[in-house]
C-alpha atoms as a PDB file:
ATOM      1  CA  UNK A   1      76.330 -71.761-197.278  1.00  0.00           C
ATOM      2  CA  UNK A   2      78.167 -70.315-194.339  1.00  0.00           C
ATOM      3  CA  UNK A   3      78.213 -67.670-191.992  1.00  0.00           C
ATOM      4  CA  UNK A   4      81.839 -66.385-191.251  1.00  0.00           C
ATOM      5  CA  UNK A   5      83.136 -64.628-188.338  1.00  0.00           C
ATOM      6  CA  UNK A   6      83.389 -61.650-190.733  1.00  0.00           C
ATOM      7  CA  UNK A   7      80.059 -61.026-191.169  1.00  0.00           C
ATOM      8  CA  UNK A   8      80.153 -62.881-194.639  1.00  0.00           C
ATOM      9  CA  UNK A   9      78.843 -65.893-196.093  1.00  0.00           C
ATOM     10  CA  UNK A  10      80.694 -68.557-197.883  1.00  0.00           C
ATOM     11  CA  UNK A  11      78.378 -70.976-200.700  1.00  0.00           C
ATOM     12  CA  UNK A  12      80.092 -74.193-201.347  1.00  0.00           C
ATOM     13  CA  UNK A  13      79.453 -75.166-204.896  1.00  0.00           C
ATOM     14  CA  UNK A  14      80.376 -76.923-207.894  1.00  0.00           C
ATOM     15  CA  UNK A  15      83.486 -74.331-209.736  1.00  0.00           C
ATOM     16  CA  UNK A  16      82.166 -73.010-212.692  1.00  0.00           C
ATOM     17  CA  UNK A  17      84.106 -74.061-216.013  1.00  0.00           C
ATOM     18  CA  UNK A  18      82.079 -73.388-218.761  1.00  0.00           C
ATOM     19  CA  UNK A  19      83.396 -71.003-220.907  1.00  0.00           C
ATOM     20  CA  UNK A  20      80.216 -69.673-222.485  1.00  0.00           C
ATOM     21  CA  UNK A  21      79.039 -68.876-218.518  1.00  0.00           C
ATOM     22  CA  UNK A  22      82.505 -67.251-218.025  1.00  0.00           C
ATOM     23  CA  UNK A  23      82.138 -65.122-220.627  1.00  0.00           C
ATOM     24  CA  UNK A  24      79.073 -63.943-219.630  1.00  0.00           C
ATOM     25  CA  UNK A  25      80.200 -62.265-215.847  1.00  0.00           C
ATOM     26  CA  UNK A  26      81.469 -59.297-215.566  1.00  0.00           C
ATOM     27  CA  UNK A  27      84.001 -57.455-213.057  1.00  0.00           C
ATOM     28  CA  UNK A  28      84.909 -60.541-211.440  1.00  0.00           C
ATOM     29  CA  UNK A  29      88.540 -59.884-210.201  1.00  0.00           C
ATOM     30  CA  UNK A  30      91.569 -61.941-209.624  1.00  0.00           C
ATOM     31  CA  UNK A  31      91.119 -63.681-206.457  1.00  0.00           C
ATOM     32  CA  UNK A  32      87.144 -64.223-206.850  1.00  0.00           C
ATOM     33  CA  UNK A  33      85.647 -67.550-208.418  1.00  0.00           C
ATOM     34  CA  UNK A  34      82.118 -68.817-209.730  1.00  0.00           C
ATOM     35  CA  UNK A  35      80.756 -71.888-207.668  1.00  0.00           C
ATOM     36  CA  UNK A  36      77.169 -72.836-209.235  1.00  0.00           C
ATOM     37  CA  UNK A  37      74.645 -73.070-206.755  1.00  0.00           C
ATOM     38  CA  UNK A  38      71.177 -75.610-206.404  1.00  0.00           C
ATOM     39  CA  UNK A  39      67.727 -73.362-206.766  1.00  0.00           C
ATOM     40  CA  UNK A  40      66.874 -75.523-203.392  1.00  0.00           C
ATOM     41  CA  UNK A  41      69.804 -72.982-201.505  1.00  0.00           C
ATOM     42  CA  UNK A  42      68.249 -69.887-203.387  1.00  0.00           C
ATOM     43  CA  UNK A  43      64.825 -70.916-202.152  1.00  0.00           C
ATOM     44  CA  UNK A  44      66.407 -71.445-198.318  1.00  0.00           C
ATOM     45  CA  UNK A  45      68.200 -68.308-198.221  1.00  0.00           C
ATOM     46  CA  UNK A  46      64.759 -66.319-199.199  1.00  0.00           C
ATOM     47  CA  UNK A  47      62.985 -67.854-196.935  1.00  0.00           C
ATOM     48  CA  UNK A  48      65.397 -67.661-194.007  1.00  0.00           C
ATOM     49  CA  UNK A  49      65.801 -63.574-194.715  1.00  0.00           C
ATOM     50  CA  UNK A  50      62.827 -62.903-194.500  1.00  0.00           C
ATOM     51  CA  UNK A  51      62.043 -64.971-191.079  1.00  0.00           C
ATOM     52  CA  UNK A  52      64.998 -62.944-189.593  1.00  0.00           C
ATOM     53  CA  UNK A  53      65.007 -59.953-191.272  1.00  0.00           C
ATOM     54  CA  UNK A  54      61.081 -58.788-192.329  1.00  0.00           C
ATOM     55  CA  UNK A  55      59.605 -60.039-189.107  1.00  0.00           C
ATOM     56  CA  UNK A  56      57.976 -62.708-190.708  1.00  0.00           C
END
C-alpha cells in the first residue's frame, strides 16, 4: 500500500479474475479494478490507524 501525493492510497495486489468474485461487487465503475489483498496488510493498516489516528 501507498500513500499518494493526493491524499490517497494505492494497494498493489494480485487483479481479481474470478468471475464468481466479480459478480459479487457492486457499483464498481469503468476505470476502477479489484486487486486481492493478504489479511497480513488488513492487519497492518488497523494497527497503523489506530497508532496515528486514536492516540494509541
Amino acid at each position: 500500500m501507498y500513500a499518494t501525493d493526493r491524499g490517497t492510497y494505492v494497494v498493489q495486489g494480485k487483479v481479481v479474475t474470478d468471475t464468481t468474485a466479480l459478480g459479487d461487487v457492486r457499483d464498481l465503475a469503468g476505470d476502477e479494478t479489484l486487486v486481492e489483498i493478504d489479511p497480513s496488510l488488513v492487519r497492518h493498516l488497523i494497527e497503523h490507524y489506530q497508532e496515528h489516528h486514536q492516540g494509541g
